[in-house]
Every structure is written in C-alpha cells, then in structure tokens.
N, C-alpha and C. Protein backbone atom coordinates (compact mmCIF):
# COMPACT_ATOMS: atom_id res chain seq x y z
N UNK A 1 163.35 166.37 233.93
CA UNK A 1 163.58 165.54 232.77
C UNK A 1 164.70 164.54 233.00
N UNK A 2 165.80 164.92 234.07
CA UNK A 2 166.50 163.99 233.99
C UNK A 2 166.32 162.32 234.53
N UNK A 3 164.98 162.10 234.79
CA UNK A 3 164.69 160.71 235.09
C UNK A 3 164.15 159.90 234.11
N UNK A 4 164.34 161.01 232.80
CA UNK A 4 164.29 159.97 231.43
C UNK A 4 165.00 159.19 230.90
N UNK A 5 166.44 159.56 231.50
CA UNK A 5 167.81 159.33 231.03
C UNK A 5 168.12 158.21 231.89
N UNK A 6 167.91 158.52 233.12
CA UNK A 6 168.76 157.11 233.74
C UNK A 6 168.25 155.83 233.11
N UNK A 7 167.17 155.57 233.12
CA UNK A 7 166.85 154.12 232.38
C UNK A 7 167.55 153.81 231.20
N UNK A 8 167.62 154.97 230.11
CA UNK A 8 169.01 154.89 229.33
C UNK A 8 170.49 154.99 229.40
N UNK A 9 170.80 155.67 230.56
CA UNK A 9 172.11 155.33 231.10
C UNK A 9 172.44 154.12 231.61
N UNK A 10 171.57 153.55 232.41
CA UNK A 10 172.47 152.19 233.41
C UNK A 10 172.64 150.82 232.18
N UNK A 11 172.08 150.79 231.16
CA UNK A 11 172.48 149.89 230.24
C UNK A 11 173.93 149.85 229.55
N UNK A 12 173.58 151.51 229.42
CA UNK A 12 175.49 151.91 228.90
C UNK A 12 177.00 151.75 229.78
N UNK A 13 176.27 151.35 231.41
CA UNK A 13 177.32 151.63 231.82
C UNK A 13 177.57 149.73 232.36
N UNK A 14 176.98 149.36 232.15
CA UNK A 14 177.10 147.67 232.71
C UNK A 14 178.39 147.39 232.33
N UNK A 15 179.06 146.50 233.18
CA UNK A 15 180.31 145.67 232.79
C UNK A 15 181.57 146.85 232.36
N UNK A 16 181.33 148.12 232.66
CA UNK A 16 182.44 149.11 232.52
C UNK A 16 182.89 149.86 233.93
N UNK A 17 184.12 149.66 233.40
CA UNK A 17 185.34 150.35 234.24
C UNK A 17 185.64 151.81 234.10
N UNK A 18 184.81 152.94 235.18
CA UNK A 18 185.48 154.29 234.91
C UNK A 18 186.47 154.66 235.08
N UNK A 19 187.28 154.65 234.04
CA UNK A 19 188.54 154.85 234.02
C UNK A 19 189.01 156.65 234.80
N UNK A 20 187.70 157.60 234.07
CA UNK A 20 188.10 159.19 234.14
C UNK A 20 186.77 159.75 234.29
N UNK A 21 186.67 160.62 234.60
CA UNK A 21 185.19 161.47 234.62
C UNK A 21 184.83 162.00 233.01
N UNK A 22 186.19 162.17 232.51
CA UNK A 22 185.99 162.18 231.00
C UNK A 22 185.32 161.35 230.60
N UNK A 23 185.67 159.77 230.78
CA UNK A 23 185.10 158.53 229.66
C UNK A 23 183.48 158.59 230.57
N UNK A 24 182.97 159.34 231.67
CA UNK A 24 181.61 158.95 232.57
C UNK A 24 180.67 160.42 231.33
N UNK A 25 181.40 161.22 231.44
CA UNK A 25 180.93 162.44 230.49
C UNK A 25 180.92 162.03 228.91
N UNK A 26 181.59 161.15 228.40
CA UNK A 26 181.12 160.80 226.76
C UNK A 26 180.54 159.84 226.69
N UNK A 27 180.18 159.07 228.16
CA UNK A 27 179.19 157.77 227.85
C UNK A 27 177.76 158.51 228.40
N UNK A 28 177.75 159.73 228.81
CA UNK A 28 176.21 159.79 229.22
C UNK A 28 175.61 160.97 228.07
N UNK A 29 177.01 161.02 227.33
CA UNK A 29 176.27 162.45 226.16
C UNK A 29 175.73 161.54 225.41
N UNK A 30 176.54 160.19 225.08
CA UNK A 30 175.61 158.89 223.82
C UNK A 30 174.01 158.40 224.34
N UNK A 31 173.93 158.94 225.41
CA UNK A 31 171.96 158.57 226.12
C UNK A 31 171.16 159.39 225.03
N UNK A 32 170.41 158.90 224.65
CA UNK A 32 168.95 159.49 224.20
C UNK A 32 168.11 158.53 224.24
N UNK A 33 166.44 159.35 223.97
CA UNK A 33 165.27 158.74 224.82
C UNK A 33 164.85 158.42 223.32
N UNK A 34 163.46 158.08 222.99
CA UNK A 34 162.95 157.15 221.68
C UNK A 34 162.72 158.42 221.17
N UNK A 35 162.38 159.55 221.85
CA UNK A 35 161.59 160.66 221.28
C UNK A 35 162.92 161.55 221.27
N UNK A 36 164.03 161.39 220.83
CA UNK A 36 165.35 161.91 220.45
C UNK A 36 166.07 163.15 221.43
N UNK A 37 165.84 163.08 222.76
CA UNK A 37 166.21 164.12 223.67
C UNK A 37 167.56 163.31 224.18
N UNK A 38 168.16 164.64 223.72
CA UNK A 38 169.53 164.15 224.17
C UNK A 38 170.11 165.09 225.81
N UNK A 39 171.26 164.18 225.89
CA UNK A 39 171.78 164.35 227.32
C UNK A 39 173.05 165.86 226.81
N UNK A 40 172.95 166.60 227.38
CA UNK A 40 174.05 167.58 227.46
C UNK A 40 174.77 167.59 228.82
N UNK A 41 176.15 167.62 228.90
CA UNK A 41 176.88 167.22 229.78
C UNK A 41 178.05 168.18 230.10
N UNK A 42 178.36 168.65 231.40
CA UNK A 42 179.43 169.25 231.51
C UNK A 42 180.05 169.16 232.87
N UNK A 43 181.67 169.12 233.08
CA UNK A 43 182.21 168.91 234.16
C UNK A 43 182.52 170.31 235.00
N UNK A 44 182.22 169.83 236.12
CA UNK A 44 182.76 171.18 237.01
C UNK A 44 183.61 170.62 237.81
N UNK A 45 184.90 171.43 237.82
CA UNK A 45 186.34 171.54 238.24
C UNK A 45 186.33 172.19 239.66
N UNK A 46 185.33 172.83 239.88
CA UNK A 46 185.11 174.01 241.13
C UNK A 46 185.33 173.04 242.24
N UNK A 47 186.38 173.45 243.06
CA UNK A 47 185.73 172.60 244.92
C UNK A 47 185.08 173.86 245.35
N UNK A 48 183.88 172.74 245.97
CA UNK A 48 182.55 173.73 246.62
C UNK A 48 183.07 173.54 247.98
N UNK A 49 182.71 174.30 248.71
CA UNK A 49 182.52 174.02 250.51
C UNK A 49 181.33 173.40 250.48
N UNK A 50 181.23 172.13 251.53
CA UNK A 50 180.45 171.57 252.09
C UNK A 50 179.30 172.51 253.19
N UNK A 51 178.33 172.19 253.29
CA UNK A 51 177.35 172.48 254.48
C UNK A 51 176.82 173.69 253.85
N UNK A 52 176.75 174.12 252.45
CA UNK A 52 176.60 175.88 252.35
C UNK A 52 175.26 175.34 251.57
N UNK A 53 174.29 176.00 252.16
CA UNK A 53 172.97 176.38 251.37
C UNK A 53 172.77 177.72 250.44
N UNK A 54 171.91 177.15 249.52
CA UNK A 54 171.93 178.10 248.17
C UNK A 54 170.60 179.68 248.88
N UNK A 55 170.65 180.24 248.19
CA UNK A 55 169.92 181.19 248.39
C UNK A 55 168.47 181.19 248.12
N UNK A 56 167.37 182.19 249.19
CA UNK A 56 166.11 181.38 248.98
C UNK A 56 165.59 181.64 247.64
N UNK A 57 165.91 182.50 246.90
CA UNK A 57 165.78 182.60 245.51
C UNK A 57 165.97 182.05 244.58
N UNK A 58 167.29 180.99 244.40
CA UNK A 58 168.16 180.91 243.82
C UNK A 58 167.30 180.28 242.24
N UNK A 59 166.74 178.99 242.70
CA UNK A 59 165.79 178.48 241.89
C UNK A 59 164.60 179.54 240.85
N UNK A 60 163.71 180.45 241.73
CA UNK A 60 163.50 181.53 240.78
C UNK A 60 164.23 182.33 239.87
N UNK A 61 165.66 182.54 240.12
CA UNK A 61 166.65 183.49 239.66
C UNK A 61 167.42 182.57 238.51
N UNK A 62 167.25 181.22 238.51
CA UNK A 62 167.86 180.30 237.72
C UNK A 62 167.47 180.47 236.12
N UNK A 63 168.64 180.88 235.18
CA UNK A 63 168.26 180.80 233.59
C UNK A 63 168.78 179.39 233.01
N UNK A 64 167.10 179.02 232.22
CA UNK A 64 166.93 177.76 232.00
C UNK A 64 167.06 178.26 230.57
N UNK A 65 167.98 177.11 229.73
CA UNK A 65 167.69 177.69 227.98
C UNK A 65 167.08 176.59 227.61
N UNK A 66 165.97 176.95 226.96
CA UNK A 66 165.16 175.44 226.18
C UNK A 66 165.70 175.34 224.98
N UNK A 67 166.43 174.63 224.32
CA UNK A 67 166.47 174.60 222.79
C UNK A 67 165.17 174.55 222.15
C-alpha cells in the first residue's frame, strides 16, 4: 500500500527544507489518498548493524494490524 502515498507525498514536500526528521514525520502523517487512507508514521531511534539479514521467516512471523 505504500505506493499510494508517494504520489501524495512528493507534492507536500516541494520547495521545503527538512529541517528534523520530526517536521519529515508530521508532513507525511498529513498524506491521504481520495479514498481516506491515511499514513501512520513512526521514528526509529535504534542503530542497526549494517550487512545483517533478517530471518527466513521473518515475513511469515510478521503481525500486521488492519484497522
């Protein structure tokens, strides 16, 4: 689903200066599509290590919440 959004994101972001990852996170929660699906957004603080692959499961094992 998230390739509904970018066509509504890159309009919001024209002619702006990211100041913070904050002001990049309250301009992509204001995206919604005609059919009212909104963007939920959250920052991760975590440093990952580079080069590490996920587990072959991981995707099956993944909890998705649908509203």
């Amino acid at each position: 689903m998230g390739h509904r959004f970018f066509p509504r994101i890159s309009p919001l972001c024209q002619g702006l200066i990211f100041e913070s990852v904050q002001t990049v996170k309250d301009l992509m929660a204001t995206a919604t599509t005609r059919t009212g699906l909104k963007l939920l957004t959250t920052i991760l603080y975590n440093t990952y290590q580079t080069g590490q692959n996920v587990a072959v499961d991981f995707k099956s094992n993944l909890k998705i919440v649908f509203d």
